[in-house]
PDB file of N, CA and C in Angstrom:
ATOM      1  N   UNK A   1     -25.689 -15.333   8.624  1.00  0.00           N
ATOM      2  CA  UNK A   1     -24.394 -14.698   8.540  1.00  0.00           C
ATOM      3  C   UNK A   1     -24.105 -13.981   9.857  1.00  0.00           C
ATOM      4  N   UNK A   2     -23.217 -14.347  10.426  1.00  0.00           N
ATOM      5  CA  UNK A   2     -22.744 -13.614  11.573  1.00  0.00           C
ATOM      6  C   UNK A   2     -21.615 -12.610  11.420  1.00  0.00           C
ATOM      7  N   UNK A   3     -21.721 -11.028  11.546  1.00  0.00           N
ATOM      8  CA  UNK A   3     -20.818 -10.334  11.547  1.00  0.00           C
ATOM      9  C   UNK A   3     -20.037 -10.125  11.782  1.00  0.00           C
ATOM     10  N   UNK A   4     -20.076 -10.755  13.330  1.00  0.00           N
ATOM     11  CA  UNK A   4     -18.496 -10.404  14.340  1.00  0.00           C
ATOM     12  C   UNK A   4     -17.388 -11.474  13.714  1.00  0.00           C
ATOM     13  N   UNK A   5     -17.839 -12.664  12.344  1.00  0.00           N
ATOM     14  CA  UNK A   5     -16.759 -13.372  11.818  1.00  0.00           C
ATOM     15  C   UNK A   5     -16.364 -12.860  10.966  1.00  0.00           C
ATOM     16  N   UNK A   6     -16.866 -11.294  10.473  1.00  0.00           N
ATOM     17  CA  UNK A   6     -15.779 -11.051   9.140  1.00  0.00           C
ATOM     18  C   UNK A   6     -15.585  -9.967   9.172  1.00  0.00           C
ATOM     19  N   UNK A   7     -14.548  -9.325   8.414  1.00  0.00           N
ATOM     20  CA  UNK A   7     -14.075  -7.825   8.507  1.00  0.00           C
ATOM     21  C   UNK A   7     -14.351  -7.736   6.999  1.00  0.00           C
ATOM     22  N   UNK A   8     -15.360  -6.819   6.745  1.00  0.00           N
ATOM     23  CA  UNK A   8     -15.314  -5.571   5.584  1.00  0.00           C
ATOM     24  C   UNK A   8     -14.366  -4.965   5.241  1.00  0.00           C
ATOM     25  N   UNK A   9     -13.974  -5.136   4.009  1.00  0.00           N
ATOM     26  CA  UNK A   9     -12.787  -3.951   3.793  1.00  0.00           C
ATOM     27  C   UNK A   9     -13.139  -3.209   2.222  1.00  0.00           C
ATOM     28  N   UNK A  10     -13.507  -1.861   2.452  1.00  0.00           N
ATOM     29  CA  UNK A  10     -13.573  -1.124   1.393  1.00  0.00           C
ATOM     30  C   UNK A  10     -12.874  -0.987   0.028  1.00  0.00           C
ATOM     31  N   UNK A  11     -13.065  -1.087  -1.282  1.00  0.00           N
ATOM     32  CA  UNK A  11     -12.230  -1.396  -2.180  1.00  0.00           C
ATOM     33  C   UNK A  11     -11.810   0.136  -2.388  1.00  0.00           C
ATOM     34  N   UNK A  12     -11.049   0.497  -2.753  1.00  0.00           N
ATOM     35  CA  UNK A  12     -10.327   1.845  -3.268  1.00  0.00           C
ATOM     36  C   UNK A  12     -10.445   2.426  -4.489  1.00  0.00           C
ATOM     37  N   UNK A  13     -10.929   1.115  -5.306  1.00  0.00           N
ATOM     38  CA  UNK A  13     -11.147   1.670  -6.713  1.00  0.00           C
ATOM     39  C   UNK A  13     -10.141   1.360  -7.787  1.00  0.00           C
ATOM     40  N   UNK A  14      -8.417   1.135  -6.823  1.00  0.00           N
ATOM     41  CA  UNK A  14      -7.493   1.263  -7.723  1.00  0.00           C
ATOM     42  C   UNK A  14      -6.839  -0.358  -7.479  1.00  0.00           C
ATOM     43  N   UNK A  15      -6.076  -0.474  -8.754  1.00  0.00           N
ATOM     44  CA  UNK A  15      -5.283  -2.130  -8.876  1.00  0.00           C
ATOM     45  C   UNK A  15      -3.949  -1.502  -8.675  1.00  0.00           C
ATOM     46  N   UNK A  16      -3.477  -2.691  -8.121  1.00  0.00           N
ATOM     47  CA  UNK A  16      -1.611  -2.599  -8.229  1.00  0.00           C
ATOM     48  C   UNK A  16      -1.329  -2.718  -9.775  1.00  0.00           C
ATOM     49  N   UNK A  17      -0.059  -2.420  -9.532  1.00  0.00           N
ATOM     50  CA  UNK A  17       1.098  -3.305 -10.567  1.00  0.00           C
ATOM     51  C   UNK A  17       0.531  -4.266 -11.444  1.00  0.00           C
ATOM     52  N   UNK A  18       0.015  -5.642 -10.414  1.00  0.00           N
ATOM     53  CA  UNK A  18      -0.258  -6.726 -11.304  1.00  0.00           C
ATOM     54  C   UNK A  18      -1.924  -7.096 -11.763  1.00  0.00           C
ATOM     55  N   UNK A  19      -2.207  -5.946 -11.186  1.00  0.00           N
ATOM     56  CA  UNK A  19      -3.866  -5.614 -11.781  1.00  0.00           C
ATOM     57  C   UNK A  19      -4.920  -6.124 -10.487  1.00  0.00           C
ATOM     58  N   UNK A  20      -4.598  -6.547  -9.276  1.00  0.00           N
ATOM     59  CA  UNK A  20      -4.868  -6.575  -8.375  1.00  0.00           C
ATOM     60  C   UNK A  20      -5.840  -5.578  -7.368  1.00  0.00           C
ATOM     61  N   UNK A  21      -7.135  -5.825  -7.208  1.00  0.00           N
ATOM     62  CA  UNK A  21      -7.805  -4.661  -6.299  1.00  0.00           C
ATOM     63  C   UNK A  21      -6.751  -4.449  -4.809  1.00  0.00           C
ATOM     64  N   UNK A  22      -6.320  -2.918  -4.781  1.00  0.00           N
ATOM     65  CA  UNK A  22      -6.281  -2.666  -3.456  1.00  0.00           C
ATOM     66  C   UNK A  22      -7.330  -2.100  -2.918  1.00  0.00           C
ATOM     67  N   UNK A  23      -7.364  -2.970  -1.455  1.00  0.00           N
ATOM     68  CA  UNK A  23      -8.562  -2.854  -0.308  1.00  0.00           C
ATOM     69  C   UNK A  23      -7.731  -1.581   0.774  1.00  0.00           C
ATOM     70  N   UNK A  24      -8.689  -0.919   1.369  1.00  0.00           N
ATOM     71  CA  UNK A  24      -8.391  -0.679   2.662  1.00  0.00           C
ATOM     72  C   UNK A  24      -7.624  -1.870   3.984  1.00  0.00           C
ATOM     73  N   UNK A  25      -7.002  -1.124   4.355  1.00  0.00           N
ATOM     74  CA  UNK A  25      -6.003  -2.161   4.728  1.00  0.00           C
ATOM     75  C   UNK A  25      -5.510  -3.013   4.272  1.00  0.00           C
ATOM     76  N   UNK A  26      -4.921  -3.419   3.196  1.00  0.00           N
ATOM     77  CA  UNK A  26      -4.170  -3.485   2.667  1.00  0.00           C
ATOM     78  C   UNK A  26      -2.233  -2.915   3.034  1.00  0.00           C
ATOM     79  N   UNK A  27      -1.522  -4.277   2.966  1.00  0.00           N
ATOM     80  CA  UNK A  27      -0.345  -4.066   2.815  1.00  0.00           C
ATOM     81  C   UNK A  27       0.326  -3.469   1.484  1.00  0.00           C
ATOM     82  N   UNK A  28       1.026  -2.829   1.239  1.00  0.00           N
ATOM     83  CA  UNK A  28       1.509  -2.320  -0.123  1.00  0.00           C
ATOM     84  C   UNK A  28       2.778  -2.343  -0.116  1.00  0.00           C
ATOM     85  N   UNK A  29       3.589  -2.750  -0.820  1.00  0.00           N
ATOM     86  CA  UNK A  29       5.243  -2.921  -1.335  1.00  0.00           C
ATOM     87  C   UNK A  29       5.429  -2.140  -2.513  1.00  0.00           C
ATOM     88  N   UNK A  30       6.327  -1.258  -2.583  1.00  0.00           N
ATOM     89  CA  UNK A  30       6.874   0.094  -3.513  1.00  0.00           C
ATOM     90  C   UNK A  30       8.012  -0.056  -3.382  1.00  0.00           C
ATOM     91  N   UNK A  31       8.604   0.668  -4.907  1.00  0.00           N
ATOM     92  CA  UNK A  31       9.926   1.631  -4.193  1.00  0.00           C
ATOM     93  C   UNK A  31       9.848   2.952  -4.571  1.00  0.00           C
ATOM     94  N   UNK A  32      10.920   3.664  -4.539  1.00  0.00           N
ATOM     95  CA  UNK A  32      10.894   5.140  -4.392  1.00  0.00           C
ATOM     96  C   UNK A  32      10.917   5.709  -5.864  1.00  0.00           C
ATOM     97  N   UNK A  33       9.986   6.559  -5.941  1.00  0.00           N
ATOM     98  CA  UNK A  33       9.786   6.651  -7.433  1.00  0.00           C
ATOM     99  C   UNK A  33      11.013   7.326  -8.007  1.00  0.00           C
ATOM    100  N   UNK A  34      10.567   7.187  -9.344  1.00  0.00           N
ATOM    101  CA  UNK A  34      12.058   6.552 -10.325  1.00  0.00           C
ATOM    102  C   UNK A  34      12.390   7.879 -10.560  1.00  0.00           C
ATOM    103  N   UNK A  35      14.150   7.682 -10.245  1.00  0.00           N
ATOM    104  CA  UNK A  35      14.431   9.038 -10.122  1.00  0.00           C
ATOM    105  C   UNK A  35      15.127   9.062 -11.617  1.00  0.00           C
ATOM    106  N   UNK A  36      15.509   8.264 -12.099  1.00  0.00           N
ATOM    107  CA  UNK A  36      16.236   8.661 -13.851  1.00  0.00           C
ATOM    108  C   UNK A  36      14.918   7.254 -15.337  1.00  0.00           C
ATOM    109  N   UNK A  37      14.267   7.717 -15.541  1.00  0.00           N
ATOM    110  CA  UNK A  37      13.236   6.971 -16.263  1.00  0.00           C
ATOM    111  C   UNK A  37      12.684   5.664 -15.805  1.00  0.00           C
ATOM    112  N   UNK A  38      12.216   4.909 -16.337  1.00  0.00           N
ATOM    113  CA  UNK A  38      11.626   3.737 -15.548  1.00  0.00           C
ATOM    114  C   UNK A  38      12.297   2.219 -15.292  1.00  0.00           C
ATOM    115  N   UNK A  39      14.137   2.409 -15.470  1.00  0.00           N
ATOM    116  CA  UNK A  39      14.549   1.423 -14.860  1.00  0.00           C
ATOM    117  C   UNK A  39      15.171   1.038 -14.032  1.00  0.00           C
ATOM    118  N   UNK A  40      15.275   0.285 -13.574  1.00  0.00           N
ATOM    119  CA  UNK A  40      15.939  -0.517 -12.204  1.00  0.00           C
ATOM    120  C   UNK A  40      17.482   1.181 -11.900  1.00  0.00           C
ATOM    121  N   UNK A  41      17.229   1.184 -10.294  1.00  0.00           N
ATOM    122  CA  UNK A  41      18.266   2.285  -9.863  1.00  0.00           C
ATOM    123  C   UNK A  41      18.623   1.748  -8.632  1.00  0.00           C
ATOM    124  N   UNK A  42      19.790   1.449  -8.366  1.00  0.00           N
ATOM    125  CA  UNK A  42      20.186   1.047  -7.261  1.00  0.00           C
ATOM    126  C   UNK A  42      19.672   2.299  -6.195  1.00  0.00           C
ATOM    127  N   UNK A  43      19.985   3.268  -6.455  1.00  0.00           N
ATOM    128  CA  UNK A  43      19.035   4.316  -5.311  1.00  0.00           C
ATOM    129  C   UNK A  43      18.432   4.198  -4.938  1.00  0.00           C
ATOM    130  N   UNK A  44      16.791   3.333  -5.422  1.00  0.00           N
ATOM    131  CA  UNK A  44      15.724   3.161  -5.174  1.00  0.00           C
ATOM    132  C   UNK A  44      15.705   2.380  -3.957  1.00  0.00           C
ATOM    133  N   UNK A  45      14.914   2.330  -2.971  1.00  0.00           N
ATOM    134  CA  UNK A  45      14.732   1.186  -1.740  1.00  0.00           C
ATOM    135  C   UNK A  45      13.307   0.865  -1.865  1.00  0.00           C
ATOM    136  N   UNK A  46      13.567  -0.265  -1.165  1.00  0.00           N
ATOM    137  CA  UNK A  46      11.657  -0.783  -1.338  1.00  0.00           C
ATOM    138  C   UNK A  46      10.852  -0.294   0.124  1.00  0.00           C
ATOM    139  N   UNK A  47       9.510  -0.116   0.155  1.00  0.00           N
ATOM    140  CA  UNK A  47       9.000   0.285   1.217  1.00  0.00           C
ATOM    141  C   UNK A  47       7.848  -0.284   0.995  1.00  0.00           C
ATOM    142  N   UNK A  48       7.294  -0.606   2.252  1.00  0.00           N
ATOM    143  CA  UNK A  48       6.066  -1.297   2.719  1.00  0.00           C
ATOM    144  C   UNK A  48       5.076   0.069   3.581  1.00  0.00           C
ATOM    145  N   UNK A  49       3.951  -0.248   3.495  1.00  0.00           N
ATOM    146  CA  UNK A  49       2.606   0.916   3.853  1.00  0.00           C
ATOM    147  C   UNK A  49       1.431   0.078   4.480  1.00  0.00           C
ATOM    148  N   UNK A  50       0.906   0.806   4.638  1.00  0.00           N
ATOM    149  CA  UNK A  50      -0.474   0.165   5.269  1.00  0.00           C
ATOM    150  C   UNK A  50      -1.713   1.475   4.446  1.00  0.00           C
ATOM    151  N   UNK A  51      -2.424   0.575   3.437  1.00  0.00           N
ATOM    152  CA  UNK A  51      -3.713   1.614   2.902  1.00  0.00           C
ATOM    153  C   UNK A  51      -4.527   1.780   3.835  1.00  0.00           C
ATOM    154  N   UNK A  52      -4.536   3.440   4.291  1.00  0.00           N
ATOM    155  CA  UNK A  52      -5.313   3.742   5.319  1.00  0.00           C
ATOM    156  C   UNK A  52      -6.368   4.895   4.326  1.00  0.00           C
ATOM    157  N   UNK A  53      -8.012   5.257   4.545  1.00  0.00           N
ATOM    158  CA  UNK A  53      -9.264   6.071   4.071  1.00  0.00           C
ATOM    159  C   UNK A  53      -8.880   7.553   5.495  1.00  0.00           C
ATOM    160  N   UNK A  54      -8.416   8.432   4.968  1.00  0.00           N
ATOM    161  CA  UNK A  54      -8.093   9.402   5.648  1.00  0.00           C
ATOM    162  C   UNK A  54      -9.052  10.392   5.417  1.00  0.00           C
ATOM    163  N   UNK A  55     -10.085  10.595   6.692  1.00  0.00           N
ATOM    164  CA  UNK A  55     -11.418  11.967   6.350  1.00  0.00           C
ATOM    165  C   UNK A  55     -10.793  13.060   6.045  1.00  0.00           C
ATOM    166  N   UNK A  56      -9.559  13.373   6.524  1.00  0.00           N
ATOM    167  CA  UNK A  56      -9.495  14.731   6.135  1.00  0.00           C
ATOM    168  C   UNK A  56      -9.500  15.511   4.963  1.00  0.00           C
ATOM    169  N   UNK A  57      -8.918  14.264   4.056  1.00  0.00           N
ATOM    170  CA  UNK A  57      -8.947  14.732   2.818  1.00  0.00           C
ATOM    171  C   UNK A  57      -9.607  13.923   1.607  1.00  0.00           C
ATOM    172  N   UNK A  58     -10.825  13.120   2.808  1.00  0.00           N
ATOM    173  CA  UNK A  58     -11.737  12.056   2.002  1.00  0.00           C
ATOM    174  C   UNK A  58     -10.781  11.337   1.014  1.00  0.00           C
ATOM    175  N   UNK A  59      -9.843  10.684   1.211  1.00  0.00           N
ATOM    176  CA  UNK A  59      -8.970   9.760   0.349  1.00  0.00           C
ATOM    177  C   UNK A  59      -7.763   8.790   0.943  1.00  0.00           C
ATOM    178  N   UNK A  60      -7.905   7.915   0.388  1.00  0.00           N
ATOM    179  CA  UNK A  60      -7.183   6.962   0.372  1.00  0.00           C
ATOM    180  C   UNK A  60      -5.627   7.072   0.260  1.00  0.00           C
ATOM    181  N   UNK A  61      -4.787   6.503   1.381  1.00  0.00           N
ATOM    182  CA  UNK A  61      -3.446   7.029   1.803  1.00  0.00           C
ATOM    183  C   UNK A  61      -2.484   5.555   2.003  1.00  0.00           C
ATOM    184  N   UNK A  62      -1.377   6.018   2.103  1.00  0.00           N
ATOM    185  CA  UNK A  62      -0.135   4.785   2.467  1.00  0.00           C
ATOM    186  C   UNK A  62       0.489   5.372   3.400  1.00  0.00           C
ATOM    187  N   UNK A  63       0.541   4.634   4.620  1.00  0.00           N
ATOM    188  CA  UNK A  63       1.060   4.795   5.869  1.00  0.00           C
ATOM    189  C   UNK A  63       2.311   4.305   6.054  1.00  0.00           C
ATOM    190  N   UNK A  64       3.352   4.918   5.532  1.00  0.00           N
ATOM    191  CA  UNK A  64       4.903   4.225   5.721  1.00  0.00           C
ATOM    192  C   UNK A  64       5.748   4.611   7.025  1.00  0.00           C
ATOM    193  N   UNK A  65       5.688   4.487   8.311  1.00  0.00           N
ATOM    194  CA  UNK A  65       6.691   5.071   9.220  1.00  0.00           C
ATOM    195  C   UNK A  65       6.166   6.177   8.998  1.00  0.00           C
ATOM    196  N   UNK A  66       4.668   6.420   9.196  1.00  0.00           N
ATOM    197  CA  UNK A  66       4.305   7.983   9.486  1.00  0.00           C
ATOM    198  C   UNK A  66       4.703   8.994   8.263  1.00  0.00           C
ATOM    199  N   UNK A  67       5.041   8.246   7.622  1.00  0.00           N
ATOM    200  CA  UNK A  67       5.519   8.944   5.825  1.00  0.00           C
ATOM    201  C   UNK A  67       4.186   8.487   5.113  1.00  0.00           C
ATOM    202  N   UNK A  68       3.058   9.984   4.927  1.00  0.00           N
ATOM    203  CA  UNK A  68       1.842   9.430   4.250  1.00  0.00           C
ATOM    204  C   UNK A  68       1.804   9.843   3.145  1.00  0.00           C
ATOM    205  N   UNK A  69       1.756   8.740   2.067  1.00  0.00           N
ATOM    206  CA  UNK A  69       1.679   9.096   0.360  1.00  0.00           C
ATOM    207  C   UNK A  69       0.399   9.047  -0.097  1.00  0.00           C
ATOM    208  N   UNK A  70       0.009   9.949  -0.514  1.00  0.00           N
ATOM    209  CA  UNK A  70      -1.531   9.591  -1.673  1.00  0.00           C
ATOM    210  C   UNK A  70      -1.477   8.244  -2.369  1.00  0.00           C
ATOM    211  N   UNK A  71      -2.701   7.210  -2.144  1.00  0.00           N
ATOM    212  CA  UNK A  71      -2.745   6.281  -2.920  1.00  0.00           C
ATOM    213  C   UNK A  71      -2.383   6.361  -4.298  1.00  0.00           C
ATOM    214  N   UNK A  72      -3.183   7.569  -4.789  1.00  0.00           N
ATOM    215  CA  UNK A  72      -3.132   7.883  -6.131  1.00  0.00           C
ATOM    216  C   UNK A  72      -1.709   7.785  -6.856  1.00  0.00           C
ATOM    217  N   UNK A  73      -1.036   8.148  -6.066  1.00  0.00           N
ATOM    218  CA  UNK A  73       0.651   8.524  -6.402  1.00  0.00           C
ATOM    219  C   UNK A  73       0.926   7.363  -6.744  1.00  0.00           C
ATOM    220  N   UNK A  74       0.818   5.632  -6.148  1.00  0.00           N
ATOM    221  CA  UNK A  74       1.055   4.580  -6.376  1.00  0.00           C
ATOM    222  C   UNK A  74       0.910   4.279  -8.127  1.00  0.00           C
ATOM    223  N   UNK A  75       0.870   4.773  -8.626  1.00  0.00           N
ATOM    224  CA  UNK A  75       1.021   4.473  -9.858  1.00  0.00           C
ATOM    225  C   UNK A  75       2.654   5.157 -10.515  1.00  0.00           C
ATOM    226  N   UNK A  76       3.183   6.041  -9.963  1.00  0.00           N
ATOM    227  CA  UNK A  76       4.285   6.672 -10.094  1.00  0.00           C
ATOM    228  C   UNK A  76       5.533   6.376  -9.407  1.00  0.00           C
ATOM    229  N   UNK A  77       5.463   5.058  -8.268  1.00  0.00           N
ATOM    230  CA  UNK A  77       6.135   4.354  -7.602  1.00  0.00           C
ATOM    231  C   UNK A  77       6.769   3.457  -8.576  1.00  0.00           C
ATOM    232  N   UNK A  78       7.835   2.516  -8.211  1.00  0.00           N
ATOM    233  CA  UNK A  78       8.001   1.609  -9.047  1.00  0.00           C
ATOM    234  C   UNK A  78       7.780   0.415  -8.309  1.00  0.00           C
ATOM    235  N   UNK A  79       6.882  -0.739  -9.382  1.00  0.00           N
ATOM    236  CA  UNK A  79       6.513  -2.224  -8.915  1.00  0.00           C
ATOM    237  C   UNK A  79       5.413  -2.249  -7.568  1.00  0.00           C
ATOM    238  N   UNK A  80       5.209  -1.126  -7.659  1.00  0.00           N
ATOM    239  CA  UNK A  80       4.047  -0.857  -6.161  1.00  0.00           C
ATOM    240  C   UNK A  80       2.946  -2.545  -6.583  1.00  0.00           C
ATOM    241  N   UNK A  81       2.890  -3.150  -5.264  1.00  0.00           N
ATOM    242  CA  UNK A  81       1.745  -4.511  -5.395  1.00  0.00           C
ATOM    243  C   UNK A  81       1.367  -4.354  -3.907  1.00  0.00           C
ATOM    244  N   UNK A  82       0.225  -5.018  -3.781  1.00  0.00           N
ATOM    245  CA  UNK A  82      -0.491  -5.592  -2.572  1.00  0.00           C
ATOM    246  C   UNK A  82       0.502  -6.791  -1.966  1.00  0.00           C
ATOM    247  N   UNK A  83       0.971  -6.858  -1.141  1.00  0.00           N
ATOM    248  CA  UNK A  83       1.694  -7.835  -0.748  1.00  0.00           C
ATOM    249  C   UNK A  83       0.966  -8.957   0.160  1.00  0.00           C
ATOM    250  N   UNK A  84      -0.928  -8.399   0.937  1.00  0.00           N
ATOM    251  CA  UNK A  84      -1.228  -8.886   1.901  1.00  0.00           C
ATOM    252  C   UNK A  84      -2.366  -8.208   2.616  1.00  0.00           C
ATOM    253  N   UNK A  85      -2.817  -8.293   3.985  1.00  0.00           N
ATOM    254  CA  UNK A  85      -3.664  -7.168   4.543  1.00  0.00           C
ATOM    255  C   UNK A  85      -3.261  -7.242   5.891  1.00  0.00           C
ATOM    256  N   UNK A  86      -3.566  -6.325   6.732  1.00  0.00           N
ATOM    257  CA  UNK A  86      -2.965  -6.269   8.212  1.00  0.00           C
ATOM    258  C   UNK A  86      -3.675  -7.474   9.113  1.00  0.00           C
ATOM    259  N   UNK A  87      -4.717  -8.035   8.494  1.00  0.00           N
ATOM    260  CA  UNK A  87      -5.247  -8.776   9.455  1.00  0.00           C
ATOM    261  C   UNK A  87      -4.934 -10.499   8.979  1.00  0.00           C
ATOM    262  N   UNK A  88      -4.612 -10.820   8.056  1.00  0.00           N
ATOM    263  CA  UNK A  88      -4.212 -12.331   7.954  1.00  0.00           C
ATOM    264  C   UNK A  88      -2.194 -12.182   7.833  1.00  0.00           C
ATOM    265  N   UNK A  89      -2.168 -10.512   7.550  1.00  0.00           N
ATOM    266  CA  UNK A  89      -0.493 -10.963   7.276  1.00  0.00           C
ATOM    267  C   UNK A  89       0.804  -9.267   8.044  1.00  0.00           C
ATOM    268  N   UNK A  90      -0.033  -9.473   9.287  1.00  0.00           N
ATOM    269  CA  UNK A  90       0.416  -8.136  10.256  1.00  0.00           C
ATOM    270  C   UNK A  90       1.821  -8.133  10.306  1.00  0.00           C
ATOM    271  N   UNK A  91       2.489  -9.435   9.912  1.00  0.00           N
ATOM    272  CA  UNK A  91       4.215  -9.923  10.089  1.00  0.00           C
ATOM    273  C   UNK A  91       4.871  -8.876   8.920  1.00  0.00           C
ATOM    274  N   UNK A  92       4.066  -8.632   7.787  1.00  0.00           N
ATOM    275  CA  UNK A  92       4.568  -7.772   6.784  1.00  0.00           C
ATOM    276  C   UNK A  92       5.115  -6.164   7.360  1.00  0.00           C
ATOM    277  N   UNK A  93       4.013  -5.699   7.843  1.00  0.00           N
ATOM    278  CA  UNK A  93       4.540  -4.690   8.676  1.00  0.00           C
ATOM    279  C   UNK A  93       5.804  -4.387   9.563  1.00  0.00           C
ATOM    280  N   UNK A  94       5.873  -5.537  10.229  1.00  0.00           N
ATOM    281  CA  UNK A  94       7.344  -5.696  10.945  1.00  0.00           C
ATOM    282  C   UNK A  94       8.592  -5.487  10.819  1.00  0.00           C
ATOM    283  N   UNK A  95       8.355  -5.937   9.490  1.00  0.00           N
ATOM    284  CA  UNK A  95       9.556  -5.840   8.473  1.00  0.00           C
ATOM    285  C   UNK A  95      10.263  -4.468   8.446  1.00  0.00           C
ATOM    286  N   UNK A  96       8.953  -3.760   8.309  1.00  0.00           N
ATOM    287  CA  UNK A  96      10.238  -2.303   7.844  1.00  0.00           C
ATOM    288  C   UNK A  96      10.666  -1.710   9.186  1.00  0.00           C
ATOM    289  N   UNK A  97      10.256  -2.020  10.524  1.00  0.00           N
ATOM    290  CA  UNK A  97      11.018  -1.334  11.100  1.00  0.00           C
ATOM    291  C   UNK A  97      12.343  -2.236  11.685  1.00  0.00           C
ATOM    292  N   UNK A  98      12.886  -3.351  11.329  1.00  0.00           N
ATOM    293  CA  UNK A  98      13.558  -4.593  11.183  1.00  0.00           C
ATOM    294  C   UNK A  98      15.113  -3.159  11.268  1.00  0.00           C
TER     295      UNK A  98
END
């Protein structure tokens, strides 16, 4: 096994939406949590993150445009999924500053 061919990525512990492990690094697709009960609000916008392991507060984070959410919170988002990871699908990222 040669190392320098693969990247490790730490599991987080937690599944998306569709029951899916999110990894460290990891892409993530949300929208803005639900501001009148749990259905569809035109208010809402969708946002894309990057799961980043932050020491400072030993936990797992979403990197949106420097807007950092607790992973944990991803359950209080609406439709939050893994869309991808930065290293086979970096084009995802692009997107939000589009």
């Amino acid at each position: 096994m040669s190392p320098d061919k693969y990247i490790v990525e730490q599991s987080t512990g937690l599944k998306d939406a569709n029951g899916n492990m999110i990894y460290e690094n990891d892409i993530l697709c949300f929208g803005r949590m639900w501001l009148e009960g749990d259905e569809y609000d035109p208010r809402e916008e969708d946002h894309i993150g990057l799961v980043k392991y932050c020491s400072d507060s030993a936990s797992y984070v979403v990197d949106c445009n420097k807007q950092i959410f607790p992973l944990e919170q991803m359950c209080s988002f609406d439709g939050y999924s893994a869309q991808g990871n930065v290293h086979t699908n970096p084009e995802l990222l692009e997107v939000q500053h589009d």
